[in-house]
C-alpha atoms as a PDB file:
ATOM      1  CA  UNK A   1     -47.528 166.128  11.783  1.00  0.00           C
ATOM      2  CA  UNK A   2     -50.794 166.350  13.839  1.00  0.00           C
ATOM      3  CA  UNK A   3     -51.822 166.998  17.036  1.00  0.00           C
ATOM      4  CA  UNK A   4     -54.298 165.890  19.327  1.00  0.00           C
ATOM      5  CA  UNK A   5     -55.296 167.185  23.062  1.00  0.00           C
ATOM      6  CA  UNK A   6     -56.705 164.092  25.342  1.00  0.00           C
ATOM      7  CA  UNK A   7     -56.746 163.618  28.980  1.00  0.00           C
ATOM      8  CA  UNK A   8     -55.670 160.332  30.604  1.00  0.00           C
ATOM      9  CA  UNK A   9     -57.498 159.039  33.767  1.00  0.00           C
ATOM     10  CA  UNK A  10     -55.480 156.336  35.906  1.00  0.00           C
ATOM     11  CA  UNK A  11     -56.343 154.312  38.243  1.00  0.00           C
ATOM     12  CA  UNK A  12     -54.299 153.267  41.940  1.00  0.00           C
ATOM     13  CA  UNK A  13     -52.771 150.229  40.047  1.00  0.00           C
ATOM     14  CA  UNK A  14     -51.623 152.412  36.692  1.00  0.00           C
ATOM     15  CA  UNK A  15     -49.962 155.594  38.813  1.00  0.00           C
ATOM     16  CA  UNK A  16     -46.043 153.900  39.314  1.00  0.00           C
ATOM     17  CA  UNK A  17     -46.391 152.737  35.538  1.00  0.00           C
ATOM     18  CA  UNK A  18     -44.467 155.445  33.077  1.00  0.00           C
ATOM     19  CA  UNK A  19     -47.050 154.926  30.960  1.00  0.00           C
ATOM     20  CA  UNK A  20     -46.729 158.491  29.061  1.00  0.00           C
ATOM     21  CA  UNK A  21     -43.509 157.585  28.944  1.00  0.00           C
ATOM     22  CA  UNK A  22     -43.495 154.641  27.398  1.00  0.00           C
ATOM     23  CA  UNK A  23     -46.037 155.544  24.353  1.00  0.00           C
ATOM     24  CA  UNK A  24     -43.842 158.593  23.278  1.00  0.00           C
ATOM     25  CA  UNK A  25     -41.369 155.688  23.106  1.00  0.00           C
ATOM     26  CA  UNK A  26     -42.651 153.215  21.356  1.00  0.00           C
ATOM     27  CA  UNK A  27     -44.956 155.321  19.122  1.00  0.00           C
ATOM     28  CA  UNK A  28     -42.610 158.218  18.023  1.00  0.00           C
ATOM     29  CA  UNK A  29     -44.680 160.424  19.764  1.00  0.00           C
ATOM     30  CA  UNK A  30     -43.777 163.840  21.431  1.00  0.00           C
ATOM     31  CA  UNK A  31     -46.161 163.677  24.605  1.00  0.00           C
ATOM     32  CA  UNK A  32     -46.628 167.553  26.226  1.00  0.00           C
ATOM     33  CA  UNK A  33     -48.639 167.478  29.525  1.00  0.00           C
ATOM     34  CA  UNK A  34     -50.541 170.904  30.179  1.00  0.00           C
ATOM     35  CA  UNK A  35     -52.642 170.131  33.282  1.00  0.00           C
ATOM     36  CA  UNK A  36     -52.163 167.129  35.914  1.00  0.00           C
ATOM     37  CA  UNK A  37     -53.347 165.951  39.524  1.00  0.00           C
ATOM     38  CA  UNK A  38     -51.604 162.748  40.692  1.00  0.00           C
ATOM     39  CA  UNK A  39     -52.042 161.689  44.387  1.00  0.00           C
ATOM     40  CA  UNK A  40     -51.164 158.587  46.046  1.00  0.00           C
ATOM     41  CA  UNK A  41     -54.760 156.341  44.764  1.00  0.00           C
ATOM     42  CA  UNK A  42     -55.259 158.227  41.575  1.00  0.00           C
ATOM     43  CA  UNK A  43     -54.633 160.889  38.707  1.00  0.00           C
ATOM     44  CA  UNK A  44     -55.153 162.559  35.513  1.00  0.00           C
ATOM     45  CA  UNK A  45     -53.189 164.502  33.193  1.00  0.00           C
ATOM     46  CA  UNK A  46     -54.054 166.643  29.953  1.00  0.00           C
ATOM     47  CA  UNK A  47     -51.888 165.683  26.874  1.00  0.00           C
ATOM     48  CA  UNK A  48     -50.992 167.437  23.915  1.00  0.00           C
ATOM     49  CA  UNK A  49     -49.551 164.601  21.373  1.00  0.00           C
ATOM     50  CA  UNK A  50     -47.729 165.521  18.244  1.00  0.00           C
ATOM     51  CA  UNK A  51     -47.479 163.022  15.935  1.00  0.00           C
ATOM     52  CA  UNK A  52     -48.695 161.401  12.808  1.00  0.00           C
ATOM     53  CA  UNK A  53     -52.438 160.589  12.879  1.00  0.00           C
ATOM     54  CA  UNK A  54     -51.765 157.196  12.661  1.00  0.00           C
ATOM     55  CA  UNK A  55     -48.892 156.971  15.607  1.00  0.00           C
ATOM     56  CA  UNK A  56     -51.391 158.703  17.732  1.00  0.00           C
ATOM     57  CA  UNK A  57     -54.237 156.462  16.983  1.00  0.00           C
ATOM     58  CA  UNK A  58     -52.008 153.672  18.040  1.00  0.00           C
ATOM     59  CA  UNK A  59     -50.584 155.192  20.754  1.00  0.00           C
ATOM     60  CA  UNK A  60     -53.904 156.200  22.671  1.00  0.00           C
ATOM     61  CA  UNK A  61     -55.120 152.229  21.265  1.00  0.00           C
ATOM     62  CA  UNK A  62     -52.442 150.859  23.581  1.00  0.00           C
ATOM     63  CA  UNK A  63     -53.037 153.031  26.463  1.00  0.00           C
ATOM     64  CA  UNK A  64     -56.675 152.255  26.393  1.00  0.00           C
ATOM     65  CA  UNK A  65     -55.074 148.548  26.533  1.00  0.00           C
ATOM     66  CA  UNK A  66     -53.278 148.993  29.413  1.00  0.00           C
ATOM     67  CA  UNK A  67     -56.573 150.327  31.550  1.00  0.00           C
ATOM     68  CA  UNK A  68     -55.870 154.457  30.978  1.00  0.00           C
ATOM     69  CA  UNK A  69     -59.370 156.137  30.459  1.00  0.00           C
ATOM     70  CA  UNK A  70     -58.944 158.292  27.420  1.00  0.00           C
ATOM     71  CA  UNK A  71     -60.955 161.352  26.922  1.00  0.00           C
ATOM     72  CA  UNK A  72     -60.590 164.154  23.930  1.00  0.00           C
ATOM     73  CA  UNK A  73     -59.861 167.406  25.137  1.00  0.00           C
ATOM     74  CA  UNK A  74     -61.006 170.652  23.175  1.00  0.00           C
ATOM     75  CA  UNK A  75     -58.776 173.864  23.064  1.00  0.00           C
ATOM     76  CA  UNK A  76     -61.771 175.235  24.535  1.00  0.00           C
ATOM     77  CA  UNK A  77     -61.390 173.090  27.463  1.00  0.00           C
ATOM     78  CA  UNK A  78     -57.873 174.744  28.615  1.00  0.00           C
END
């Protein structure tokens, strides 16, 4: 299993959407969030994945898809 650190930027349109939600489902990922700020027009949210490499790969692929800005986080960063 790996894991990854990455925070997600959404827009207005992409806030309602369970969008960290729905990639834990459909990629077999366990999704832990360790910093957020969501108002009502925007948000963002630091992820810690655990996964295979390959589900997380795809996982952050069809996020990116769906309009999420997708930045790698460092354990420095926290």
């Amino acid at each position: 299993m790996a894991k990854r650190r990455v925070m997600f930027t959404f827009t207005e349109e992409m806030i309602r959407e369970p969008i960290i939600y729905n990639m834990g489902q459909q990629f077999n990922l366990v999704t832990n969030i360790l910093r957020a700020d969501v108002t009502e027009d925007r948000g963002w949210v630091v992820l810690e994945f655990d996964g295979t490499d390959e589900e997380i790969e795809a996982g952050i692929t069809w996020a990116i898809s769906k309009g999420v800005r997708v930045e790698p986080i460092s354990d420095e960063s926290l």
